[in-house]
C-alpha atoms as a PDB file:
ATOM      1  CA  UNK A   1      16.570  -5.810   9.349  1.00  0.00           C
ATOM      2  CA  UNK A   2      14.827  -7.893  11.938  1.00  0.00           C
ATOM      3  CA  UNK A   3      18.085 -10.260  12.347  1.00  0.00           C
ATOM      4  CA  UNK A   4      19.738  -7.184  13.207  1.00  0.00           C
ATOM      5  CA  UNK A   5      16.829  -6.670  16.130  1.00  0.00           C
ATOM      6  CA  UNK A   6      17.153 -10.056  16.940  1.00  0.00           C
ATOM      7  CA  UNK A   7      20.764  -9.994  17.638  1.00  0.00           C
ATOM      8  CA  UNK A   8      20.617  -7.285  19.735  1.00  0.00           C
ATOM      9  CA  UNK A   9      17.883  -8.782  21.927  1.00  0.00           C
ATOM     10  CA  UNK A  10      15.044  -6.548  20.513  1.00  0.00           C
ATOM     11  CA  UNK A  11      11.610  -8.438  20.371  1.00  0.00           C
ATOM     12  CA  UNK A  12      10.130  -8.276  17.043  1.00  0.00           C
ATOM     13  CA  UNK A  13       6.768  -8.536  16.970  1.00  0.00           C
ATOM     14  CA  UNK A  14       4.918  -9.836  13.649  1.00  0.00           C
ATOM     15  CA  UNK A  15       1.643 -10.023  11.739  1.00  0.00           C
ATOM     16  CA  UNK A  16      -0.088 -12.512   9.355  1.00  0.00           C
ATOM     17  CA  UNK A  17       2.770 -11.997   6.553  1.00  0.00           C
ATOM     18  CA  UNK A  18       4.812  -9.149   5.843  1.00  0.00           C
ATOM     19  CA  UNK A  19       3.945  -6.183   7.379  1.00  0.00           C
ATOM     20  CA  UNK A  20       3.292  -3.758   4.566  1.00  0.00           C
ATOM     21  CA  UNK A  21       1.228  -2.529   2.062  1.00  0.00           C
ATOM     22  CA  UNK A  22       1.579  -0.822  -1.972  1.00  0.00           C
ATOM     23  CA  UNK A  23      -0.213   1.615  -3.538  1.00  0.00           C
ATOM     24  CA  UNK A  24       0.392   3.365  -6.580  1.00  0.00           C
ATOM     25  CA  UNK A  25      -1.147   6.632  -6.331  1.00  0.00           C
ATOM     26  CA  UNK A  26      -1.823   8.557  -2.854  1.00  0.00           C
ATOM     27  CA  UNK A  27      -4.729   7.718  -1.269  1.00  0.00           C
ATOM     28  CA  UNK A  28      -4.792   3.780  -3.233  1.00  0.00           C
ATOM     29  CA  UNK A  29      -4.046   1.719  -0.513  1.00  0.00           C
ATOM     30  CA  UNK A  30      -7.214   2.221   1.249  1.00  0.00           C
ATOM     31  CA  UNK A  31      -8.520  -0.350  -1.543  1.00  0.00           C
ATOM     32  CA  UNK A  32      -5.801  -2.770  -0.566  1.00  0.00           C
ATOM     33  CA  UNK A  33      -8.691  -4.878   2.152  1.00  0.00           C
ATOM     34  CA  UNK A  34      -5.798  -6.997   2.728  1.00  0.00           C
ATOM     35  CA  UNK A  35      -2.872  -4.829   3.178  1.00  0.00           C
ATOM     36  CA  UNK A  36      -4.849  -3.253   5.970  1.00  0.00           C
ATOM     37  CA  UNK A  37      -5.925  -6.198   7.550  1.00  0.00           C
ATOM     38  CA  UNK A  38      -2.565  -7.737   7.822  1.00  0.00           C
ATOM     39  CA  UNK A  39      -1.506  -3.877   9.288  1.00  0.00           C
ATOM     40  CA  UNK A  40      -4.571  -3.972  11.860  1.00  0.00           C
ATOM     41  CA  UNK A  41      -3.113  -7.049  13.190  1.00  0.00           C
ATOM     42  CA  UNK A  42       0.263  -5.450  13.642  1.00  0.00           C
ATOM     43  CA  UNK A  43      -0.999  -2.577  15.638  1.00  0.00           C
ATOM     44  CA  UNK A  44      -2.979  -5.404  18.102  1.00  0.00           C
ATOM     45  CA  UNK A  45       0.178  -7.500  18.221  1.00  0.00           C
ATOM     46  CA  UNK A  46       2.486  -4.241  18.893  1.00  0.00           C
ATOM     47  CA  UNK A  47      -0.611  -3.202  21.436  1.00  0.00           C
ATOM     48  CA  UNK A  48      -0.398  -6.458  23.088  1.00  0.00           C
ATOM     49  CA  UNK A  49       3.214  -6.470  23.327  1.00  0.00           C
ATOM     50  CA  UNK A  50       3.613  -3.141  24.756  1.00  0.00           C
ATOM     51  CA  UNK A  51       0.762  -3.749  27.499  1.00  0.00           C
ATOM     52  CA  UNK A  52       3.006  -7.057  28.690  1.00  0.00           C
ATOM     53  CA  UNK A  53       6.416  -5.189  28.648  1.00  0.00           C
ATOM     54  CA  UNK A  54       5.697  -1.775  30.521  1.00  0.00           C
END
């Protein structure tokens, strides 16, 4: 998927590692520390990126 943003000259903007997070019943991943670390970086990155763009 993101060499299909790339190739259409979409900016892809990333995180420590990949950018998402198991859990096996609802509620679960809230034990995952670093599933939502990796995600809180992704929302500052995306933040930062739209803040330069608009």
């Amino acid at each position: 998927m993101a060499y299909w943003y790339i190739i259409n000259d979409m900016i892809v903007p990333g995180s420590t590692y990949w950018n998402i997070g198991f859990a096996g019943a609802k509620g679960e991943i809230e034990n995952d520390k670093e599933a939502l670390a990796t995600l809180d970086r992704l929302c500052e990155n995306i933040y930062w990126l739209a803040s330069k763009i608009s």
